[in-house]
Protein backbone atom coordinates (compact mmCIF):
# COMPACT_ATOMS: atom_id res chain seq x y z
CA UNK A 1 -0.37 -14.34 15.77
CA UNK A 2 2.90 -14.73 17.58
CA UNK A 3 4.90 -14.52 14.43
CA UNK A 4 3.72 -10.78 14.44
CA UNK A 5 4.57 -9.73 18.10
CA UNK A 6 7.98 -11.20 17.13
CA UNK A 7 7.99 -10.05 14.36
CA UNK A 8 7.61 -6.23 15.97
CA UNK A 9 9.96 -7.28 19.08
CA UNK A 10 12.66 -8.28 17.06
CA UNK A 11 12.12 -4.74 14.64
CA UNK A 12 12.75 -2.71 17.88
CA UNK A 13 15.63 -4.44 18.77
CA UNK A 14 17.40 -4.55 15.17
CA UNK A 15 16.73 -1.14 13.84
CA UNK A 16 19.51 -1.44 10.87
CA UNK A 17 18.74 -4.58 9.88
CA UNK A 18 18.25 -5.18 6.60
CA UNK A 19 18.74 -9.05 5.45
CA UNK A 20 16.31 -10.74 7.37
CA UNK A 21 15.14 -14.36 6.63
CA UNK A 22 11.53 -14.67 5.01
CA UNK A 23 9.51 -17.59 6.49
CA UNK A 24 7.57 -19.33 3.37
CA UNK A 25 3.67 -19.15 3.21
CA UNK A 26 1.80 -22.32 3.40
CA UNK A 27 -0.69 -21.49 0.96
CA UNK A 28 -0.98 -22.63 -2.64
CA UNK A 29 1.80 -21.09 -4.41
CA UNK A 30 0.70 -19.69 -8.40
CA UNK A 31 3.71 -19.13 -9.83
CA UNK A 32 3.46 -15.84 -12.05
CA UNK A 33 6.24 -14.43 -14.64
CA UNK A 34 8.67 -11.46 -14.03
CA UNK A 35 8.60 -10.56 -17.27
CA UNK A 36 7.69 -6.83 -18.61
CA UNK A 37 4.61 -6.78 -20.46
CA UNK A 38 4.18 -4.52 -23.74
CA UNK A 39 3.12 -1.21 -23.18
CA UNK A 40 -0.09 0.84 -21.43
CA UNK A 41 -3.27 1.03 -23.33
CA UNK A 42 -2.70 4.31 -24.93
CA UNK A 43 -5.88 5.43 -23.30
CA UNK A 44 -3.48 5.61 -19.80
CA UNK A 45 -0.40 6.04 -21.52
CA UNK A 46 -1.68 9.50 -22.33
CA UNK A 47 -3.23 10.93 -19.61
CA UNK A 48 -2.87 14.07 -17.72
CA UNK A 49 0.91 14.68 -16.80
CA UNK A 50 1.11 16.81 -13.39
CA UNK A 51 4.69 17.50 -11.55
CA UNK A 52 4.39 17.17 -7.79
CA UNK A 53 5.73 20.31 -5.77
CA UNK A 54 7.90 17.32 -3.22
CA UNK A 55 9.49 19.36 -0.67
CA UNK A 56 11.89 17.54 2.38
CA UNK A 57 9.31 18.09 4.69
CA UNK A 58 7.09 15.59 2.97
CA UNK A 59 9.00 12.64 3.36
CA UNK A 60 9.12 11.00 -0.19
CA UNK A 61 12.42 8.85 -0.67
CA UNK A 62 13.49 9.65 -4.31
CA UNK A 63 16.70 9.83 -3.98
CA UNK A 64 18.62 6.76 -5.15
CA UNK A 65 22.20 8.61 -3.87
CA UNK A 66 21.88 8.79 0.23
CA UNK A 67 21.61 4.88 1.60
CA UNK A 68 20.61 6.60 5.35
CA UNK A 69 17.07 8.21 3.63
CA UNK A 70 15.18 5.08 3.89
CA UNK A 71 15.81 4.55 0.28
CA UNK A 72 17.26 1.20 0.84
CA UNK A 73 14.54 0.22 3.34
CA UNK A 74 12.14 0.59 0.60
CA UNK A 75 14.45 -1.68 -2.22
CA UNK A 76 14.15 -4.20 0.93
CA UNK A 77 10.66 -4.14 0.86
CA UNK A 78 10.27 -3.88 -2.56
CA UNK A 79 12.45 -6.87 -2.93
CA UNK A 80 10.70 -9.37 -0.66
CA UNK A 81 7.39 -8.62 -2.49
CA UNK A 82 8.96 -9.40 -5.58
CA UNK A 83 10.31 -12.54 -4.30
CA UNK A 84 6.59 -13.27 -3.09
CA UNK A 85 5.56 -12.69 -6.81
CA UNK A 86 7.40 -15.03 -8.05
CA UNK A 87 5.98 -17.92 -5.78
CA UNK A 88 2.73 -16.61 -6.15
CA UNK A 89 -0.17 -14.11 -7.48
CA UNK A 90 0.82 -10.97 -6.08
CA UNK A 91 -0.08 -7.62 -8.26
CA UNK A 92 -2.81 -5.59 -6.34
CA UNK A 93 -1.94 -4.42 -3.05
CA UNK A 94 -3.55 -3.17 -0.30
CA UNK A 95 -1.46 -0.84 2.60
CA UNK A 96 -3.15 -0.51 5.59
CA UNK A 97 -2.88 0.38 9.34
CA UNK A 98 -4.53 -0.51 12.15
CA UNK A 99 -5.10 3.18 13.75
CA UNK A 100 -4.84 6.67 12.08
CA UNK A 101 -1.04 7.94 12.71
CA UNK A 102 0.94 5.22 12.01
CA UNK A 103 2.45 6.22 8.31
CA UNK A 104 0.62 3.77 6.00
CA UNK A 105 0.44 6.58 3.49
CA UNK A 106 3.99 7.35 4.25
CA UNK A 107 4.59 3.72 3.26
CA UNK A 108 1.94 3.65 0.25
CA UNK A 109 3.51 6.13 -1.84
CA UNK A 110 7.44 5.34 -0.77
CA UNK A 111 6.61 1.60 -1.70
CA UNK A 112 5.17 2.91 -5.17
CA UNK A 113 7.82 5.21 -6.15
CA UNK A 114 10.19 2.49 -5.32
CA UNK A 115 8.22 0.24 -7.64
CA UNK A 116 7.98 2.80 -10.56
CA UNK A 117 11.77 2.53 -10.86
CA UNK A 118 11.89 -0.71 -11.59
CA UNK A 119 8.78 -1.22 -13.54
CA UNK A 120 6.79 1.66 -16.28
CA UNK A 121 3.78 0.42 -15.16
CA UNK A 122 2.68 1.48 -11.30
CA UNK A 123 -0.50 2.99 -9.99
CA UNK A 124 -0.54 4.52 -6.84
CA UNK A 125 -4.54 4.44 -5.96
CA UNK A 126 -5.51 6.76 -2.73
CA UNK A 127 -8.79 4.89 -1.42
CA UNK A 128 -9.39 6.08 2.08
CA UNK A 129 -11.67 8.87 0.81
CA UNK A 130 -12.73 9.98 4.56
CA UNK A 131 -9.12 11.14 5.35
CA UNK A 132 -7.17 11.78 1.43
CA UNK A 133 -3.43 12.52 2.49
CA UNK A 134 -1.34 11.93 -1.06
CA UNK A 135 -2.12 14.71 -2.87
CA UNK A 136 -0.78 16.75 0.35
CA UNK A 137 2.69 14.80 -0.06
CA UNK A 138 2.79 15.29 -3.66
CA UNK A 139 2.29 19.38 -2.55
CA UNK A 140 -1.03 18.72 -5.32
CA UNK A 141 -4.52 19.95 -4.51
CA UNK A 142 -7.48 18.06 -4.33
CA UNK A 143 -8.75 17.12 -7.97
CA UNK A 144 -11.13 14.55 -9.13
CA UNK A 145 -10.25 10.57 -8.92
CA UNK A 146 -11.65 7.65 -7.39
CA UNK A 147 -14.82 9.07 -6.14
CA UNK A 148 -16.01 10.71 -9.19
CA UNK A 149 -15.06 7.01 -11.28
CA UNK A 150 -16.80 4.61 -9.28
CA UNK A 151 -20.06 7.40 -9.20
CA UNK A 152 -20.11 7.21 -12.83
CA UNK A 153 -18.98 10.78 -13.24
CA UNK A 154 -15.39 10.62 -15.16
CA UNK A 155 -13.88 7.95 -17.07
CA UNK A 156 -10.62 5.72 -15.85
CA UNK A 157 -8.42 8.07 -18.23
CA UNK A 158 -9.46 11.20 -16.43
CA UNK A 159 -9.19 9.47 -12.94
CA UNK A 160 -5.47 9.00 -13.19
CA UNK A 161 -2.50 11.23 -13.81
CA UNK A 162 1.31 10.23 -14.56
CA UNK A 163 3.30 12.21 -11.84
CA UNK A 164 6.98 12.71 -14.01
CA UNK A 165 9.53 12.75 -14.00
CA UNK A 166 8.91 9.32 -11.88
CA UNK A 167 6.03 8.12 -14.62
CA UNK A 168 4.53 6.92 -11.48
CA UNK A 169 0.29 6.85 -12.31
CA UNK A 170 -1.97 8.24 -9.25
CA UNK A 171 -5.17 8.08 -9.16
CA UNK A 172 -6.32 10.56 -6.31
CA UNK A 173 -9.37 9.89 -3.85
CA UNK A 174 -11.30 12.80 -5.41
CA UNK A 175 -13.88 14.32 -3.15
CA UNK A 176 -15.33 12.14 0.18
CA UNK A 177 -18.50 10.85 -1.48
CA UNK A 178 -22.37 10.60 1.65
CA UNK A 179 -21.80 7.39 2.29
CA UNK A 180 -18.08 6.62 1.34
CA UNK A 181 -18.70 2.90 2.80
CA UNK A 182 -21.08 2.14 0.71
CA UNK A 183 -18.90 3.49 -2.30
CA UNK A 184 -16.25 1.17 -1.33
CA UNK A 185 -17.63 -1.54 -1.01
CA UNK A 186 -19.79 -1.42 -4.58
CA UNK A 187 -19.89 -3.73 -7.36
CA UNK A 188 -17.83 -1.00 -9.34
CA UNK A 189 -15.04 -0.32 -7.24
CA UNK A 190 -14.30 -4.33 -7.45
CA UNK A 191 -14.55 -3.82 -11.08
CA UNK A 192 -12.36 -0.98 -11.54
CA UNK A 193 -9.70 -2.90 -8.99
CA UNK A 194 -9.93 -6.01 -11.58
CA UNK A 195 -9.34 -3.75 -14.64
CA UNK A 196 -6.33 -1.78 -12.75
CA UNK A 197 -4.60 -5.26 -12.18
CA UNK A 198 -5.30 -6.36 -15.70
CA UNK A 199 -3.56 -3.07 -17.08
CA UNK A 200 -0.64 -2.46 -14.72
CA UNK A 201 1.77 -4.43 -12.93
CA UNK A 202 1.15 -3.30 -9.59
CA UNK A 203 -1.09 -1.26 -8.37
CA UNK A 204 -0.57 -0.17 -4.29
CA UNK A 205 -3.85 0.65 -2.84
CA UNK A 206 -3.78 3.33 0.40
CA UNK A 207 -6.66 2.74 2.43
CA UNK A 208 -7.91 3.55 5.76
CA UNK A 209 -7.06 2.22 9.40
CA UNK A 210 -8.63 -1.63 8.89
CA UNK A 211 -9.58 -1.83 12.06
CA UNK A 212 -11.89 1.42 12.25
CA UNK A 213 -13.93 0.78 8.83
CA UNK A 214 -15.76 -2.48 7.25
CA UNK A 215 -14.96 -1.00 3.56
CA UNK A 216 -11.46 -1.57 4.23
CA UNK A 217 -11.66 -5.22 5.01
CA UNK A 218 -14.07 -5.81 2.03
CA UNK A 219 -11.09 -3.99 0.11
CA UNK A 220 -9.01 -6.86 1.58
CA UNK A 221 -11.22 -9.56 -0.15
CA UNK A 222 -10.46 -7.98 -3.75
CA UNK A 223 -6.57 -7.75 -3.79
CA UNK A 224 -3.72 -9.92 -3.86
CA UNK A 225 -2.37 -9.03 -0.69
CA UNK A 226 -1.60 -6.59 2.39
CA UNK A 227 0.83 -5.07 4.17
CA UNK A 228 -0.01 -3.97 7.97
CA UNK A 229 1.87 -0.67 8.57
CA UNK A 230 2.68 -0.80 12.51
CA UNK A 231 4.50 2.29 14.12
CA UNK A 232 7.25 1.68 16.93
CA UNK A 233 6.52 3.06 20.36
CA UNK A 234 3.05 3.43 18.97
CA UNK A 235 0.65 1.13 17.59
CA UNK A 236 -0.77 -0.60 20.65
CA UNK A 237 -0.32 -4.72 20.98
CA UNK A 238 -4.59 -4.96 20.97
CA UNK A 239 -4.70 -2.69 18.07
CA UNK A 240 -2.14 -5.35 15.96
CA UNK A 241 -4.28 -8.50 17.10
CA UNK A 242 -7.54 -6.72 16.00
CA UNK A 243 -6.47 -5.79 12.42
CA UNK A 244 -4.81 -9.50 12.14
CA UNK A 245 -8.27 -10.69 13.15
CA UNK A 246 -9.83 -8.43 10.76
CA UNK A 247 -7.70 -9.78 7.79
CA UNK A 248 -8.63 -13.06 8.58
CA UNK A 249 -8.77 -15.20 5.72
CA UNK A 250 -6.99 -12.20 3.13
CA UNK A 251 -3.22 -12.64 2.48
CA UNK A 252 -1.07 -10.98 4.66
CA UNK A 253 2.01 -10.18 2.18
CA UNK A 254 4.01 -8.50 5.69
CA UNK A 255 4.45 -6.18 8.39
CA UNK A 256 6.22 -2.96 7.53
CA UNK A 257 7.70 -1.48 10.87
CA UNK A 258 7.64 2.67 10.40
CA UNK A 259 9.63 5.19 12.90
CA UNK A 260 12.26 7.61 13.06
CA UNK A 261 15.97 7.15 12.13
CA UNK A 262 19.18 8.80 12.44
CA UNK A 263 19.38 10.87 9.29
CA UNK A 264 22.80 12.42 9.50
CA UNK A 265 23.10 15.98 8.67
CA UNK A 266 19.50 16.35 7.03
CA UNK A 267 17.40 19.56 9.11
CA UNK A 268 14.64 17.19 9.44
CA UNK A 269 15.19 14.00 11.63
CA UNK A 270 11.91 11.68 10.12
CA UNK A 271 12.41 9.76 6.80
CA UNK A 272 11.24 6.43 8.20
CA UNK A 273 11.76 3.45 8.62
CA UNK A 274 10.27 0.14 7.03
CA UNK A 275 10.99 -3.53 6.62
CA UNK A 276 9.13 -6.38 6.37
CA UNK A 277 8.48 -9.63 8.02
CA UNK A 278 6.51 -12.12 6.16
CA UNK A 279 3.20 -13.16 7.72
CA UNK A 280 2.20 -17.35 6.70
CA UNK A 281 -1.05 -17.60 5.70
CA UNK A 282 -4.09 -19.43 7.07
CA UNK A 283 -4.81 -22.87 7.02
CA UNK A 284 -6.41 -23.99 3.20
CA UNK A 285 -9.59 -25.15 5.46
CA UNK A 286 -9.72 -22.01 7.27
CA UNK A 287 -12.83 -19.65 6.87
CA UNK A 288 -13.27 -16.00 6.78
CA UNK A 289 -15.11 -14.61 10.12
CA UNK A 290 -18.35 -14.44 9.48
CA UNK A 291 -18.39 -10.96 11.03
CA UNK A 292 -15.67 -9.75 9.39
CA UNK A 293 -17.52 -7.28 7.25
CA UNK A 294 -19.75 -5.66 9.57
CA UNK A 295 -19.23 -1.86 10.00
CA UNK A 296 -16.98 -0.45 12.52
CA UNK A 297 -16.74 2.85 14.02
């Protein structure tokens, strides 16, 4: 636990810092090859094509040109997971927060635009189906996805769309099912998370706050690994030690730090900010709380 309030001390203290060490994980290591694989099954290699309306206001970093965007915060990040795939399993994962305003869709879709420029094969999956935000930063409206696929409704092909000219794959949440928890945390939505990993190379999963519903954590349980988006100035020490105890047992991939930065002579002053610090893992004899997936809030 301390590793993570030092880990958020030493963020606020080093804003520009961008080569920090990376503290090895004590777990089991499963080494796993960089290599490209061939390409999609045509079934997702043709789907729907859609061209997001990004305007500056909504904060996506695609710009390879302007080092003070927060472009080369997110080929940081992007390279210290990589460097964590090669020592280990690491192709589905889950973004997360531990309350509502602290940018972990911000971070979701930066991380995976990042990703689709150095792989063809990224899917961007919005899960927190109570409170959708990526179709709003893609300027998109709200189309069917997630929810409709694990009901049974639509097919996987008709679930995702290739956003271009990124070929970045999205599948959106789709409309907020009765009983989203119970959605979430069906046998299908672990199957379709097992097929995504099988067909793509990563696949980023936005979820809600961890500490506010029990789907997330069971979400937790069926990825590779998770990266707790904390805000400076914001998220509040108790709220960090809860969603830590929440992921008890999962892999903790890092701790992305998101704020404001200086942004030069852009007219709007937020782009973000985000590094990460890895978190070790558990003890090998260490067991999941037993109340870890009871419902909250």
């Amino acid at each position: 636990m301390s590793r993570i309030f030092d880990a958020l001390r030493k963020s606020e203290q080093e804003k520009t810092e961008t080569n920090l060490p990376m503290p090895q994980p004590h777990a089991p290591r499963v080494k796993q090859s960089s290599a490209p694989r061939e390409e999609l099954p045509a079934s997702f290699e043709n789907v729907e094509r859609l061209s997001p309306r990004i305007t500056p206001d909504k904060h996506i970093l695609t710009s390879e040109d302007n080092p003070t965007s927060g472009v080369e915060r997110f080929r940081v990040l992007r390279h210290r997971l990589q460097k964590l795939r090669a020592e280990r399993s690491l192709r589905k994962l889950l973004v997360s927060s531990a309350v509502p305003g602290e940018g972990k869709t911000f971070v979701a879709v930066n991380l995976a635009f990042s990703l689709a420029k150095m792989s063809r094969r990224v899917l961007l999956i919005d899960a927190d189906l109570r409170g959708a935000g990526a179709h709003e930063v893609f300027g998109l409206e709200e189309m069917s996805g997630l929810a409709e696929c694990i009901q049974g409704e639509i097919d996987e092909r008709a679930a995702i769309r290739r956003l271009d000219p990124w070929s970045l794959y999205y599948m959106p949440s789709g409309r907020c099912p009765a009983s989203p928890g119970e959605l979430l945390q069906g046998r299908r939505m672990g199957e379709l998370l097992k097929r995504m990993g099988e067909a793509f190379d990563w696949v980023v999963v936005d979820t809600a706050p961890i500490t506010l519903f029990a789907d997330t954590a069971h979400l937790a349980n069926l990825v590779d690994g998770c990266l707790l988006v904390t805000r400076m100035g914001v998220t509040p020490a108790d709220g960090v030690q809860q969603a830590v105890a929440t992921l008890e047992g999962d892999y903790i991939a890092g701790v992305v730090m998101n704020g404001e930065v200086e942004t030069g002579n852009y007219h709007h002053s937020y782009y973000g900010y985000a590094r990460v610090d890895h978190v070790e893992d558990p003890p090998k004899d260490e067991k999941p709380s037993s109340e870890k997936g009871s419902e909250r809030g």
